[in-house]
C-alpha atoms as a PDB file:
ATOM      1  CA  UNK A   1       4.153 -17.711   0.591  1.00  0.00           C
ATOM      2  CA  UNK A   2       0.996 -15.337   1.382  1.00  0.00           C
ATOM      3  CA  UNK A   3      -1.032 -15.221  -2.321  1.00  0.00           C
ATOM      4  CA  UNK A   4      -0.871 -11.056  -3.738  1.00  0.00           C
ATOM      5  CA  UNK A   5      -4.832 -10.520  -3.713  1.00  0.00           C
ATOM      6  CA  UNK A   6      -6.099  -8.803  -6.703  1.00  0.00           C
ATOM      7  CA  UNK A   7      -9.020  -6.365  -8.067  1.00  0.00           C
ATOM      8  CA  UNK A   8     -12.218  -8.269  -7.431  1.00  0.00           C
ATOM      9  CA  UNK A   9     -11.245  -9.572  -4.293  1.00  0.00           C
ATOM     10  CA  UNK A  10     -13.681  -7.977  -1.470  1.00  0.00           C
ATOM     11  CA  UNK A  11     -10.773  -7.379   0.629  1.00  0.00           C
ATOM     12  CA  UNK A  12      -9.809  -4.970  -0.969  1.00  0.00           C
ATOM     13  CA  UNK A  13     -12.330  -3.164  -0.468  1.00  0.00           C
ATOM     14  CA  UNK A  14     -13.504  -3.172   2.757  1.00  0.00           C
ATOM     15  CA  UNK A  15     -11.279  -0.925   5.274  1.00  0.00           C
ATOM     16  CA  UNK A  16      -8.776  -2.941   7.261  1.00  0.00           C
ATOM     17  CA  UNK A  17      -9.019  -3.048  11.115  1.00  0.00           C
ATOM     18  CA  UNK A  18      -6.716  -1.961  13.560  1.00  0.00           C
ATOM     19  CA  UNK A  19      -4.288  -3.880  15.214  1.00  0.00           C
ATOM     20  CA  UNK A  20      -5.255  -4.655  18.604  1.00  0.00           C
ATOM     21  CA  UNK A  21      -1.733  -8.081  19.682  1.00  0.00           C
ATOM     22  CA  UNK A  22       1.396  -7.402  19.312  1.00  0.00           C
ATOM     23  CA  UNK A  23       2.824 -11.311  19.390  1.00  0.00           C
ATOM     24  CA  UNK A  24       4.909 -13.282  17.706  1.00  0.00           C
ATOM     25  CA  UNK A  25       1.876 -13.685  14.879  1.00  0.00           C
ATOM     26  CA  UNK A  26       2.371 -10.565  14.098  1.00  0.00           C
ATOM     27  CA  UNK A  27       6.045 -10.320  13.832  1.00  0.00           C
ATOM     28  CA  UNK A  28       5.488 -13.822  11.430  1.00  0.00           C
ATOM     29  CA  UNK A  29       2.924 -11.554   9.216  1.00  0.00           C
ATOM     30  CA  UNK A  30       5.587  -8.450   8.977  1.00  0.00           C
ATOM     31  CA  UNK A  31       7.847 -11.470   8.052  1.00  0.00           C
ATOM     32  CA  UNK A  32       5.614 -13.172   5.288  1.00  0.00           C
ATOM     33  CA  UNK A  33       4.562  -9.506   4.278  1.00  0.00           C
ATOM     34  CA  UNK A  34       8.078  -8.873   3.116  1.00  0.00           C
ATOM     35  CA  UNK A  35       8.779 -12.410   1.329  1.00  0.00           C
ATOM     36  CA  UNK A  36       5.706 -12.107  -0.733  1.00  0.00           C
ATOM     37  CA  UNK A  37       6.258  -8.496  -1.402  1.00  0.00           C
ATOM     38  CA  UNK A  38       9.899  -8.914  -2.794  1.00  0.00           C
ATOM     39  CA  UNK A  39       8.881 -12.458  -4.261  1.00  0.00           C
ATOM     40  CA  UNK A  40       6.872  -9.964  -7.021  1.00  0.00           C
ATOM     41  CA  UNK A  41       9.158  -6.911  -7.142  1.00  0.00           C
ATOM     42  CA  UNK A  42       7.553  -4.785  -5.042  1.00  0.00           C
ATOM     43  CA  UNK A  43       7.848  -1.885  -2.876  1.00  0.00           C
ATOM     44  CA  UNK A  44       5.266  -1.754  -0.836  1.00  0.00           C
ATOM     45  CA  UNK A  45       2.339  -4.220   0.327  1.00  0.00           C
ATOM     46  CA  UNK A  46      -0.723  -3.207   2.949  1.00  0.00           C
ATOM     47  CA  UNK A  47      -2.278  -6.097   4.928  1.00  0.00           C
ATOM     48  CA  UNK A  48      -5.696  -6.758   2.508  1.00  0.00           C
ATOM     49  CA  UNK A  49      -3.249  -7.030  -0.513  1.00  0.00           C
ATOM     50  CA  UNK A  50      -2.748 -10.642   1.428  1.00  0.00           C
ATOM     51  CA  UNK A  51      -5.907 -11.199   2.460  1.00  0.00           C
ATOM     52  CA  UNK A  52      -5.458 -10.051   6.095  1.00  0.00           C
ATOM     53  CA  UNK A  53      -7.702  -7.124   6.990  1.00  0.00           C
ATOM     54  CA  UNK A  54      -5.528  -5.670   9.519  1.00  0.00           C
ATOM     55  CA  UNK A  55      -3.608  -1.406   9.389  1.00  0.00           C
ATOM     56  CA  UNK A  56      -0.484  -2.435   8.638  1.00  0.00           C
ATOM     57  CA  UNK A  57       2.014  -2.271   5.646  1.00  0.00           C
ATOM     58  CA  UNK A  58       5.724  -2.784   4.536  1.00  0.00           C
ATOM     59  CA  UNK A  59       7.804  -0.722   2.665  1.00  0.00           C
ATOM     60  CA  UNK A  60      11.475  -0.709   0.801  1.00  0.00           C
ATOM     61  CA  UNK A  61      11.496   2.136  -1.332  1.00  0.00           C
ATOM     62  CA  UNK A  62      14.350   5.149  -2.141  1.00  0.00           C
ATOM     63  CA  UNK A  63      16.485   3.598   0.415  1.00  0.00           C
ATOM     64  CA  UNK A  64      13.997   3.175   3.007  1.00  0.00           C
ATOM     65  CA  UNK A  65      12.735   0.124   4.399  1.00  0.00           C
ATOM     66  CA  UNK A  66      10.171  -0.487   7.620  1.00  0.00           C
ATOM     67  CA  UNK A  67       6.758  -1.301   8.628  1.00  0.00           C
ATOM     68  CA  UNK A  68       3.693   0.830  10.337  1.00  0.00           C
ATOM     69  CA  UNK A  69       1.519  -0.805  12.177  1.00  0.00           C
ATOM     70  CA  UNK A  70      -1.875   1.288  12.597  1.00  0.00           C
ATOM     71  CA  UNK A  71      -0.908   4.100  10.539  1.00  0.00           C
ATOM     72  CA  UNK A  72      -2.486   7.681  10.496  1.00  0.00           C
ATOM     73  CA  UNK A  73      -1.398   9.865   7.527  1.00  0.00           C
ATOM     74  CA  UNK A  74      -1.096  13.920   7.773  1.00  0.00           C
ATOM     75  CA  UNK A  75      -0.341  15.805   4.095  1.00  0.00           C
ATOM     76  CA  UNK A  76       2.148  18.129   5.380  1.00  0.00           C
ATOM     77  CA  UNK A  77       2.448  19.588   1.669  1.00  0.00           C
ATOM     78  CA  UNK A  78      -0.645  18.967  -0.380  1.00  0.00           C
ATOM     79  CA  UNK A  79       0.913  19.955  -3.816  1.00  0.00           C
ATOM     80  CA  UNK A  80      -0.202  17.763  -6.493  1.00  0.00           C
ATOM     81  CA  UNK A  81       2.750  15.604  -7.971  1.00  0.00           C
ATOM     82  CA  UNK A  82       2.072  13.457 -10.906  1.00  0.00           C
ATOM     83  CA  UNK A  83       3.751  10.363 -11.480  1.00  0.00           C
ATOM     84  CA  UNK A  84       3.691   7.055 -12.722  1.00  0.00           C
ATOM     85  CA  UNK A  85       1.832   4.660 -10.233  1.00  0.00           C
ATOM     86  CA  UNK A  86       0.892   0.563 -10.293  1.00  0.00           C
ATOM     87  CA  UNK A  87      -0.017  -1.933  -7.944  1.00  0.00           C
ATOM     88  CA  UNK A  88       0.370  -5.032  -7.523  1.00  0.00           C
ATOM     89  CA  UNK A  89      -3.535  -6.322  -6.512  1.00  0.00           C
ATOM     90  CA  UNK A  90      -4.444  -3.971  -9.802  1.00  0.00           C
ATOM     91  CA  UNK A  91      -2.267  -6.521 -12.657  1.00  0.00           C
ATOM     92  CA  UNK A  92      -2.548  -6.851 -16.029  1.00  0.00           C
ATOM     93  CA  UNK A  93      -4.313 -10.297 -16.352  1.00  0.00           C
ATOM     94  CA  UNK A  94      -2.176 -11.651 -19.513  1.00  0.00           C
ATOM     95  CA  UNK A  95       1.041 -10.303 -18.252  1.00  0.00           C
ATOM     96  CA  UNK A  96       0.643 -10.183 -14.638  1.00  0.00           C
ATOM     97  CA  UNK A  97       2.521  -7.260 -14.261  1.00  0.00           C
ATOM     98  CA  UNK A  98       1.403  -4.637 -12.634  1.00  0.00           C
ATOM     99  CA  UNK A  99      -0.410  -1.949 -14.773  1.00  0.00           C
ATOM    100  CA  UNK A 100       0.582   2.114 -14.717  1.00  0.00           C
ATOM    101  CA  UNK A 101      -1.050   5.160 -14.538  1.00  0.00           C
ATOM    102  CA  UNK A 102      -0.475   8.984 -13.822  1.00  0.00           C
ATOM    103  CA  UNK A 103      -1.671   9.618 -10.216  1.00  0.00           C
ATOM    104  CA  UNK A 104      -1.812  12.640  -8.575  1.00  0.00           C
ATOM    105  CA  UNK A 105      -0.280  12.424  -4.824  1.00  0.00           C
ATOM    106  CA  UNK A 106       0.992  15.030  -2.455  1.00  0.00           C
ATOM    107  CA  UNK A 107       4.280  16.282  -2.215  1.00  0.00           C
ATOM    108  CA  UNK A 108       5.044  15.662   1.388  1.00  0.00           C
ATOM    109  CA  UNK A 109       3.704  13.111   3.624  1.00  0.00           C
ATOM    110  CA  UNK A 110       4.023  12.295   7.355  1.00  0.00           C
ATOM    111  CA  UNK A 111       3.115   8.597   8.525  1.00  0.00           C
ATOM    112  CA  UNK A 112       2.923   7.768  12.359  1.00  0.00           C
ATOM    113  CA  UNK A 113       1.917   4.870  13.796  1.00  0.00           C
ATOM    114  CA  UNK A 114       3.638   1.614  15.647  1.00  0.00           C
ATOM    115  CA  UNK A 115       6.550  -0.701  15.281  1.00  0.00           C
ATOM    116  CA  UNK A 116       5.837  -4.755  16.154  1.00  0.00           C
ATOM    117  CA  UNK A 117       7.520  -3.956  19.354  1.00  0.00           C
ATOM    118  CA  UNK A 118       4.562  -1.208  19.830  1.00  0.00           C
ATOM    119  CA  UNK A 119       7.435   1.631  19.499  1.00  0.00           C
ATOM    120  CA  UNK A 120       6.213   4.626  17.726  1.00  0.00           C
ATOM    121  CA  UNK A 121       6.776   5.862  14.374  1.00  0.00           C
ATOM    122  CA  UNK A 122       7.078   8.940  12.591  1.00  0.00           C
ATOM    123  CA  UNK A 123       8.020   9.401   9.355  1.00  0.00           C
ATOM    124  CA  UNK A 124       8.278  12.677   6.890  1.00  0.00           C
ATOM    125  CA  UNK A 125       8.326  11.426   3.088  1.00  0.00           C
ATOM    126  CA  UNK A 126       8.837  13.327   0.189  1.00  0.00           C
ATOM    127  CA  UNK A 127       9.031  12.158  -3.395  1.00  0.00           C
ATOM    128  CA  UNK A 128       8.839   8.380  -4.213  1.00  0.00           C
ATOM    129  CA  UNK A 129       8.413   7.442  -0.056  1.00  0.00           C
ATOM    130  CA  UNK A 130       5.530   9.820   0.231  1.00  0.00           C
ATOM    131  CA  UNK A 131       4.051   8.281  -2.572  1.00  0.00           C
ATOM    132  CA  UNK A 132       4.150   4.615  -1.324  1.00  0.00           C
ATOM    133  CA  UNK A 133       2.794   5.824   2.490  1.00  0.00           C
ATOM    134  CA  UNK A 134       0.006   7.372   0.692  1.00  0.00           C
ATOM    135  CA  UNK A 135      -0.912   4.140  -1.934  1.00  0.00           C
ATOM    136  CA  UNK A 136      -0.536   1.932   1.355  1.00  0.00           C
ATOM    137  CA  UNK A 137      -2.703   3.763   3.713  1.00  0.00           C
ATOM    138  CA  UNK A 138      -5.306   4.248   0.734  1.00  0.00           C
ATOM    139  CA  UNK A 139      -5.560   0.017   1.190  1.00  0.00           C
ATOM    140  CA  UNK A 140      -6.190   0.234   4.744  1.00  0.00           C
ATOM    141  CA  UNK A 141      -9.055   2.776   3.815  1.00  0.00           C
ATOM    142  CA  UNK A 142     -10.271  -0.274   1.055  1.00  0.00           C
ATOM    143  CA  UNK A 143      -9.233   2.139  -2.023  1.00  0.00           C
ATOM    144  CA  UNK A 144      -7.034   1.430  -4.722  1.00  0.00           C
ATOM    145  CA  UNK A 145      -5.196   4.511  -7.125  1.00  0.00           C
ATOM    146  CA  UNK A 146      -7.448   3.142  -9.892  1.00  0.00           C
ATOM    147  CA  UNK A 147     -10.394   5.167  -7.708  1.00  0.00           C
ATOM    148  CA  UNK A 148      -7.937   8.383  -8.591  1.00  0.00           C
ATOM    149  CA  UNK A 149      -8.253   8.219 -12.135  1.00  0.00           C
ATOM    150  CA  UNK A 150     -10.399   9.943 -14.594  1.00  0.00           C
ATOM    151  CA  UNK A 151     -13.664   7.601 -14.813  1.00  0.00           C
ATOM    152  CA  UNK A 152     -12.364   6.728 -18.763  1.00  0.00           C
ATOM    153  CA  UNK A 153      -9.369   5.881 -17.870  1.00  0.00           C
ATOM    154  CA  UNK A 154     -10.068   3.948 -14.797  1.00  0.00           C
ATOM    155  CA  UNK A 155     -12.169   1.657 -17.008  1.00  0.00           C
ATOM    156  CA  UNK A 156      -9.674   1.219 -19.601  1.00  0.00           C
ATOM    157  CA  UNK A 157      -7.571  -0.336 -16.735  1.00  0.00           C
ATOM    158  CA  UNK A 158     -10.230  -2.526 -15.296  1.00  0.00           C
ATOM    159  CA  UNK A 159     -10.513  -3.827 -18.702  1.00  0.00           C
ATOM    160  CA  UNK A 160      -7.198  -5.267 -18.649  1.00  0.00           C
ATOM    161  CA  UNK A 161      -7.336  -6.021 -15.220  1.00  0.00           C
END
């Protein structure tokens, strides 16, 4: 089982390159991606949150589950939404759980990219999905939501962190 990095690790930070082979290693990472996203309850994990520095993420949110594979994000409704937001790489260090904020995302989302078969994808997200495509692809850039948050706030969570 692939090890959920966490704040502090310099993965996380650094942007993720793009996929260049589409093999059977890749359809194993999509695979372990999964395992060790649903061993920790979550709902979305982006390649450096496992230490592997590629654009790609998985997803099973609001009915929806998949993968993108070199993803390129368009706002199609930039409308600030607030909502409750974690992540797993940002947990609490005496609970391990993940720790929440309000984060402001926008409304509607559109996500294309590839498949592990190199098939494209497209697709439109509103609500809880759009908010997930937008936290993933903000990994692949090396950001985390913490980076969203009022400076005071943002410490208060690296303190716990």
């Amino acid at each position: 089982m692939r090890e959920i990095r966490v704040i502090g690790d310099p993965v996380l930070r650094t942007p993720a390159e793009p996929v260049t082979d589409f093999d059977r290693e890749l359809r194993r990472l999509i695979e372990e991606m999964f395992q060790a996203m649903y061993a920790v309850n979550g709902v979305g994990l982006a390649g450096p949150q496992i230490g592997v520095s590629r654009r790609l993420f998985v997803y099973d949110i609001a009915g929806r589950k998949g993968h993108v594979i070199n993803p390129l994000l368009t706002v199609d409704d930039p409308e600030d939404v607030l909502d409750e937001e974690g992540c797993l790489s940002v947990p609490d260090r005496r609970t391990r759980q993940p720790i929440y904020a309000t984060v402001a995302r926008a409304a509607g989302v559109t996500v294309e990219g590839l498949d592990r078969l190199q098939r494209p994808v497209r697709v439109k997200a509103r609500g809880s999905l759009a908010r997930c495509f937008q936290h993933e692809t903000e990994h692949l850039d090396g950001k985390l939501y913490v980076d969203r948050l009022p400076r005071n706030e943002a410490r208060e969570i690296m303190l716990k962190a």
